[in-house]
Protein backbone atom coordinates (compact mmCIF):
# COMPACT_ATOMS: atom_id res chain seq x y z
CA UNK A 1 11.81 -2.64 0.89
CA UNK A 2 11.79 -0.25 3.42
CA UNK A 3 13.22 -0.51 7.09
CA UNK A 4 9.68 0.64 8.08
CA UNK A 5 8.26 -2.64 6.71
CA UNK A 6 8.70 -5.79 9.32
CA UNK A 7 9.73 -8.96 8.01
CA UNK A 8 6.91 -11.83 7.19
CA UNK A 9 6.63 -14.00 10.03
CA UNK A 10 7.25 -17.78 10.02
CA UNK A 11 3.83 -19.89 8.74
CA UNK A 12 1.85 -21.73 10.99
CA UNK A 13 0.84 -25.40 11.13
CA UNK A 14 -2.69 -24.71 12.30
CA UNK A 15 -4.25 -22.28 9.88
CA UNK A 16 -3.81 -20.90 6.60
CA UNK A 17 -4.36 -17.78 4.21
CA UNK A 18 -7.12 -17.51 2.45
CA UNK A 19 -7.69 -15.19 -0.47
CA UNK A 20 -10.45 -15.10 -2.29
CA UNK A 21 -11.18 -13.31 -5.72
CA UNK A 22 -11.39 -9.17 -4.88
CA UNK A 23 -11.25 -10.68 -1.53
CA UNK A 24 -9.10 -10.42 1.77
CA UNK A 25 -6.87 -12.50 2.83
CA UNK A 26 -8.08 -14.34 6.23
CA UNK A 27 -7.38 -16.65 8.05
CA UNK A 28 -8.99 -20.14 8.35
CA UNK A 29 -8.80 -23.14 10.30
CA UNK A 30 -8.85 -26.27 8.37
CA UNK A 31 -12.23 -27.04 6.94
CA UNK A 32 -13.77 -23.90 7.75
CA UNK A 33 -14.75 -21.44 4.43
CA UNK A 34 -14.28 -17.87 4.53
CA UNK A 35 -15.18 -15.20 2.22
CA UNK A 36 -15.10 -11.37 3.01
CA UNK A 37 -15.26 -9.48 -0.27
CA UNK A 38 -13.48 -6.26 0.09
CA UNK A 39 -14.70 -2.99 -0.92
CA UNK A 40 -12.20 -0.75 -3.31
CA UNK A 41 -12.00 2.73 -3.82
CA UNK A 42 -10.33 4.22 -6.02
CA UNK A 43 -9.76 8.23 -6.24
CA UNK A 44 -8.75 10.04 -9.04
CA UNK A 45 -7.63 13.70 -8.38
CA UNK A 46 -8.77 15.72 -11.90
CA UNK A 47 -8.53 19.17 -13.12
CA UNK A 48 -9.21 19.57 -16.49
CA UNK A 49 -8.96 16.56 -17.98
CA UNK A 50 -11.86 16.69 -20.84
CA UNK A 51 -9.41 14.96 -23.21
CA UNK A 52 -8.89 11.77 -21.78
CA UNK A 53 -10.99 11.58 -18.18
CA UNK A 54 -13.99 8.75 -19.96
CA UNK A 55 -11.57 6.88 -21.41
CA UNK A 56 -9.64 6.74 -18.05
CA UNK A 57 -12.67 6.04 -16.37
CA UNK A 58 -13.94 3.05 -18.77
CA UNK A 59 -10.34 1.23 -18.19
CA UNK A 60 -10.45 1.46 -14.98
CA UNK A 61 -14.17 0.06 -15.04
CA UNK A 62 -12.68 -2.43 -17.66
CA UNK A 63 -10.02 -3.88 -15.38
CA UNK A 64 -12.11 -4.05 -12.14
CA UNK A 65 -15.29 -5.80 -14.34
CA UNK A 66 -14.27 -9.57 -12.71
CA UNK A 67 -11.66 -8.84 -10.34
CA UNK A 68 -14.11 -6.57 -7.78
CA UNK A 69 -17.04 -7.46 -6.33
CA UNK A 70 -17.19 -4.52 -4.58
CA UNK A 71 -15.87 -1.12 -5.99
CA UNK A 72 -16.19 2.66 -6.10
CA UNK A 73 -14.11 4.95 -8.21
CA UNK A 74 -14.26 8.64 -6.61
CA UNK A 75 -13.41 11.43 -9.58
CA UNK A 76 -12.33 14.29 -7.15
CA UNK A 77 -12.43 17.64 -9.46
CA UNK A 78 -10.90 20.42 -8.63
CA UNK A 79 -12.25 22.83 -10.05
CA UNK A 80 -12.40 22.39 -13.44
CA UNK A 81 -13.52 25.14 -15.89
CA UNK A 82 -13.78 22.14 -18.67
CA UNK A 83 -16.15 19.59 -19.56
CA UNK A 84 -14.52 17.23 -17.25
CA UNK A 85 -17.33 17.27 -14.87
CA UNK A 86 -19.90 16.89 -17.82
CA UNK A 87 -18.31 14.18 -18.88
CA UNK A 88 -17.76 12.05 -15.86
CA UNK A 89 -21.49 12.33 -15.16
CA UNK A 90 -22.59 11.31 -18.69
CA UNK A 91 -20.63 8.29 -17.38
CA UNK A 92 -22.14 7.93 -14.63
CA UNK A 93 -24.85 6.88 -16.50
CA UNK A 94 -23.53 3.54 -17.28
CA UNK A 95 -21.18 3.14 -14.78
CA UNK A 96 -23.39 3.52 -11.58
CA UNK A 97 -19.96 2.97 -8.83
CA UNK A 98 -18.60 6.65 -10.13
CA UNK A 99 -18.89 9.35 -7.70
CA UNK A 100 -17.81 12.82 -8.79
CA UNK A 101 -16.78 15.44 -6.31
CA UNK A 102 -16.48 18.83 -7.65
CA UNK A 103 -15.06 21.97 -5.74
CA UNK A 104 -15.69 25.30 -6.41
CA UNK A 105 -12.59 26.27 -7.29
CA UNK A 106 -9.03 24.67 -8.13
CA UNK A 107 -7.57 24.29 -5.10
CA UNK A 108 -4.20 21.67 -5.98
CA UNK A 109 -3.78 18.31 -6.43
CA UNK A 110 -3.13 17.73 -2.52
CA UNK A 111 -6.99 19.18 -2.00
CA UNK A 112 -8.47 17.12 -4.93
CA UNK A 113 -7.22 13.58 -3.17
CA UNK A 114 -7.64 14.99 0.50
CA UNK A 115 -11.70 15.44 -0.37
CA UNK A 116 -11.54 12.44 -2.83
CA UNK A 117 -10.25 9.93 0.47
CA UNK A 118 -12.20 11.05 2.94
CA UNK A 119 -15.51 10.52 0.69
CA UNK A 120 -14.02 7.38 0.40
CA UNK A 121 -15.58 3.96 1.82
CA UNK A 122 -13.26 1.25 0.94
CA UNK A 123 -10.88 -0.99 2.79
CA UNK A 124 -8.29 -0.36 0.41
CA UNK A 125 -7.93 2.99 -1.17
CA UNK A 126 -5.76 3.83 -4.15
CA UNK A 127 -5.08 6.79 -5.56
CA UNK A 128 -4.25 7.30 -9.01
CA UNK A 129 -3.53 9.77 -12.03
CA UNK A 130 -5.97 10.39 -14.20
CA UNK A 131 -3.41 9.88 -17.28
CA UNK A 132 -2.43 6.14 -15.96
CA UNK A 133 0.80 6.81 -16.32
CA UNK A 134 1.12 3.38 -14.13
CA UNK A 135 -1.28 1.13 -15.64
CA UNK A 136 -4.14 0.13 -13.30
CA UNK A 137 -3.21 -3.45 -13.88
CA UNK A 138 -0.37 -2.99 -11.81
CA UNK A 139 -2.64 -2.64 -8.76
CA UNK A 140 -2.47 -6.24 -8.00
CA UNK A 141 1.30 -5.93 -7.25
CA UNK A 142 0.73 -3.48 -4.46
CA UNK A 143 -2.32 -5.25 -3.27
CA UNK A 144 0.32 -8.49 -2.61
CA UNK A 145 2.39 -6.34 -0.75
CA UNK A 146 -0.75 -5.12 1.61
CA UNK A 147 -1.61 -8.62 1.84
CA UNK A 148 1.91 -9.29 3.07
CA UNK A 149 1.16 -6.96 6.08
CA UNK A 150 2.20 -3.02 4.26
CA UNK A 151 0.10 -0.31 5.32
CA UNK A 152 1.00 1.26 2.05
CA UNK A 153 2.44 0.37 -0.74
CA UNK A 154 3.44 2.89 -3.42
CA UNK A 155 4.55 3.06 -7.08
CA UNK A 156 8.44 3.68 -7.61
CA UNK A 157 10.01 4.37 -10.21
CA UNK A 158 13.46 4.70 -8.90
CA UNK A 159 13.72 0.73 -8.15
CA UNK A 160 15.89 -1.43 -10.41
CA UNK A 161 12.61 -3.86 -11.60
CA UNK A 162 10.58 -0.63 -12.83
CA UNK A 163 10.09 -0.44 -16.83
CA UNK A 164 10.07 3.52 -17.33
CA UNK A 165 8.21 2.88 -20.85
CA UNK A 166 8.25 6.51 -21.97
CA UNK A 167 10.79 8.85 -20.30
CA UNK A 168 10.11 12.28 -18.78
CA UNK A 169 12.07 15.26 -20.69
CA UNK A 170 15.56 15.70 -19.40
CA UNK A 171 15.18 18.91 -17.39
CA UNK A 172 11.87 17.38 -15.60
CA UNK A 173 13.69 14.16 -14.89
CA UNK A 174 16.71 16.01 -13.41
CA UNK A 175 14.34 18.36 -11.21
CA UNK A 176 12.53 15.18 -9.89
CA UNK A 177 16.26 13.24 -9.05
CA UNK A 178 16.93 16.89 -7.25
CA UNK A 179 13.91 17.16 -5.05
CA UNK A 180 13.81 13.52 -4.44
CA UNK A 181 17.22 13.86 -3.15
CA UNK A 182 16.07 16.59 -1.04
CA UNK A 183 13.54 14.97 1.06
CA UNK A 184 15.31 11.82 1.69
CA UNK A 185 17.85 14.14 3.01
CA UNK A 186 15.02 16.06 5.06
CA UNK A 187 12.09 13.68 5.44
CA UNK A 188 12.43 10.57 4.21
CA UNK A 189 15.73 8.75 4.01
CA UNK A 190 15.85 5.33 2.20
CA UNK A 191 12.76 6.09 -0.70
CA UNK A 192 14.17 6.30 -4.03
CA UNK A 193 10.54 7.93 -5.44
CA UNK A 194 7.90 10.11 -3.63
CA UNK A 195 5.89 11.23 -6.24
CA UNK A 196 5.05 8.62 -8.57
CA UNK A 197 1.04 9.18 -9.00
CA UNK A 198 0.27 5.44 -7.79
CA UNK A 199 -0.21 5.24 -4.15
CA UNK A 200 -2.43 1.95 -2.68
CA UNK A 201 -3.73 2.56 1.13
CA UNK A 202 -4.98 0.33 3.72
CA UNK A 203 -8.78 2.20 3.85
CA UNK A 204 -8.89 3.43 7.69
CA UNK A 205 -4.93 4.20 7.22
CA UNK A 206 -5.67 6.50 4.28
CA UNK A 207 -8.58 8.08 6.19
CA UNK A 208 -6.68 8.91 9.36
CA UNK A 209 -3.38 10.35 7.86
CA UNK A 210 -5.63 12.42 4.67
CA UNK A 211 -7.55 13.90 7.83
CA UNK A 212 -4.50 15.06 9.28
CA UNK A 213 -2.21 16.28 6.12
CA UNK A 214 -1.93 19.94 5.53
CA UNK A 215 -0.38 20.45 1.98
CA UNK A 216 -2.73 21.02 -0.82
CA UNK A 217 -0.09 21.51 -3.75
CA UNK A 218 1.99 18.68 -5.27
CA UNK A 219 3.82 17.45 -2.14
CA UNK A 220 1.11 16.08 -0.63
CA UNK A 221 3.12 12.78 -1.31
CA UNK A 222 5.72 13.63 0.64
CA UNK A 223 3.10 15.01 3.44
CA UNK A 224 1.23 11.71 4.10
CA UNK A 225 4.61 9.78 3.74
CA UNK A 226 5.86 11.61 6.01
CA UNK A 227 3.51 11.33 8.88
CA UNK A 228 3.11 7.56 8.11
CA UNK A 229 6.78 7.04 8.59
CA UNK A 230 6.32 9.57 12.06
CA UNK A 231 4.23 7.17 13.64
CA UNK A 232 5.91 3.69 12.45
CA UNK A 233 3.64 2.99 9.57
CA UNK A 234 4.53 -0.19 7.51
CA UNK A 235 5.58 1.12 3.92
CA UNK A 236 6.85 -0.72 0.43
CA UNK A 237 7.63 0.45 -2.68
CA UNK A 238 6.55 -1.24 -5.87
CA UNK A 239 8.30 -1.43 -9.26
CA UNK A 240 5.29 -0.17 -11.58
CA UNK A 241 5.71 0.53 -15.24
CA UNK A 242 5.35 3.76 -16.35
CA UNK A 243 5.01 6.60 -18.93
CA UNK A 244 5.52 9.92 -18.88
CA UNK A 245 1.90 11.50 -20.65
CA UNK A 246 3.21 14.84 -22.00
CA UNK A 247 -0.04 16.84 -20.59
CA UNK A 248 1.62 16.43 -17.23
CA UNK A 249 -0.14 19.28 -14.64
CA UNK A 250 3.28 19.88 -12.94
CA UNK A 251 4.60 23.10 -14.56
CA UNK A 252 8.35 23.33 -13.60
CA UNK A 253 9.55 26.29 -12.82
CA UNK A 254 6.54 27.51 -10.85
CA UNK A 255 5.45 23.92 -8.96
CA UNK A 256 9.12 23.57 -8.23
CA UNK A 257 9.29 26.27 -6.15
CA UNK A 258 6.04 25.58 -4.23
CA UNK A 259 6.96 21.61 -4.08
CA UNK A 260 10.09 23.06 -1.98
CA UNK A 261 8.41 25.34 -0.08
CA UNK A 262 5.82 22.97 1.15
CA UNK A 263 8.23 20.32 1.64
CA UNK A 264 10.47 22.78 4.22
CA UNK A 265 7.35 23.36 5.69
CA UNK A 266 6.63 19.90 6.46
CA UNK A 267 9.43 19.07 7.56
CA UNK A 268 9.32 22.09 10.22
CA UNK A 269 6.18 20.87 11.50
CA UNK A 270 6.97 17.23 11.92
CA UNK A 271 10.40 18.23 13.56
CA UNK A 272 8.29 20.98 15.69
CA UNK A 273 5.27 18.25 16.25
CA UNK A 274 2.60 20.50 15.05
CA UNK A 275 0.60 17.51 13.58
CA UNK A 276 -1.88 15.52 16.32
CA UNK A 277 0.48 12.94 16.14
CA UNK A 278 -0.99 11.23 19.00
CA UNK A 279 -4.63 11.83 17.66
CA UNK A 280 -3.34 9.90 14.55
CA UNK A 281 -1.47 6.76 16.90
CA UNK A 282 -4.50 6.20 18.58
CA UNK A 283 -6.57 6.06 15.03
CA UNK A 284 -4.31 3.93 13.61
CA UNK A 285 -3.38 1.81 16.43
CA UNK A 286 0.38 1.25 16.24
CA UNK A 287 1.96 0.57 19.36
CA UNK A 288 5.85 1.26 17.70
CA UNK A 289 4.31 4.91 17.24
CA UNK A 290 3.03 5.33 21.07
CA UNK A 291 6.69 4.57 21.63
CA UNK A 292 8.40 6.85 19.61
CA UNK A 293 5.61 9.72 20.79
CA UNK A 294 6.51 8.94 24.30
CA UNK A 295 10.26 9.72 23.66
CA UNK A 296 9.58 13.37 21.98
């Protein structure tokens, strides 16, 4: 757990939590009956992923059948020259709660979930790879940690509870322990994984920070991390299980090079307060952030 994440408070004798299936958590006096179904969105960022996108898709569907009364599952393309698009609309077909969003062109991952969040309408918002590296049924472990009062709560795979089920190649996994110990040095001391593809969002959190982030390349992550910790955002990391898929996206040598680049950059802006960061405290209401704005 994070230092950015307050401790639970003490219970109280005069109401109690409620939480009702695919529900929020509210709460109730005695003998009074609440029930606020909450509306889920899911985004998955895609580029060319013919292979395995309706099978993706129909898991996700799979898992949320029972569990969601209310759902959407946003498949941001980006610019796929594929049948990916093809595909997720012949899905549509039977699966009415899929939207697609298709750009024109392929833009980067950090575009693809940018466009796919602010389509989004849900009061929680996660966004997830399209190869499930982290099985979807591992969702309800960061929902309990929004419903213990997290902002966000992300997917690590650096914590001691995480099952890493199928391992990344040796050079890859060394790369990711080098940049990760890059930005804690940098950006964000204290998180042990960035970048794990499995990201859940309180829905008007995800909204404001998306609308303000910058990066569209692969450290988008660190990005929106990064300005949630700026203004005193409430973040936990998860132990998730996970797999490494083979057809990863990331291309080393290349998306190394850019994932440093954009991460210096930032970095710069944060330190140089080049984001609205007092456009996003007032959005997101945190008083700890009007605070620390009123100091720099």
């Amino acid at each position: 757990m994070h230092r950015l994440e307050p401790e639970p408070g003490p219970p109280t004798a005069v109401s109690a939590d409620l939480l009702v299936p695919g529900g929020r958590r509210e709460r109730r006096s005695p003998g009074e009956e609440v029930e606020k179904p909450e509306h889920l969105s899911i985004v998955v960022p895609v580029f060319n992923e013919e292979r395995r996108i309706e099978q993706t898709i129909r898991t996700i569907v799979g898992y949320l059948a029972g569990r969601w009364k209310r759902y959407e599952i946003i498949v941001s393309d980006d610019g796929s020259v594929d049948r990916t698009g093809a595909i997720v609309a012949m899905v549509q077909r039977d699966a009415p709660a899929i939207i697609l969003l298709c750009s024109d062109r392929n833009r980067g991952k950090g575009s693809a979930v940018r466009r796919g969040v602010a389509a989004s309408q849900g009061d929680l918002v996660l966004v997830t790879d399209a190869d499930l590296a982290t099985p979807i049924h591992d969702m309800e472990n960061l929902v309990e940690r929004i419903r213990a009062g997290a902002d966000i709560a992300i997917g690590s795979r650096g914590l001691r509870e995480s099952r890493l089920l199928v391992r990344q190649p040796l050079r890859r996994e060394l790369l990711g322990r080098v940049y990760n110990v890059l930005v804690q040095l940098a950006l964000l001391p204290g998180f042990s994984d960035t970048q794990c593809g499995f990201k859940l969002f309180r829905g008007p959190v995800a909204r404001r920070l998306f609308a303000h982030t910058t990066i569209d390349g692969f450290a988008f992550d660190v990005e929106v991390l990064g300005l949630a910790a700026r203004v005193a955002l409430n973040v936990a990391e998860v132990p998730v299980r996970w797999s490494d898929m083979n057809e990863s996206r990331v291309r080393p040598a290349r998306d190394a090079f850019r994932m440093f680049r954009d991460t210096v950059r930032v970095t710069y802006q944060l330190r140089t307060s080049q984001y609205n960061l007092a456009a996003l405290v007032a959005a997101t209401g945190q008083s700890q952030a009007a605070a620390i704005l009123e100091e720099t």
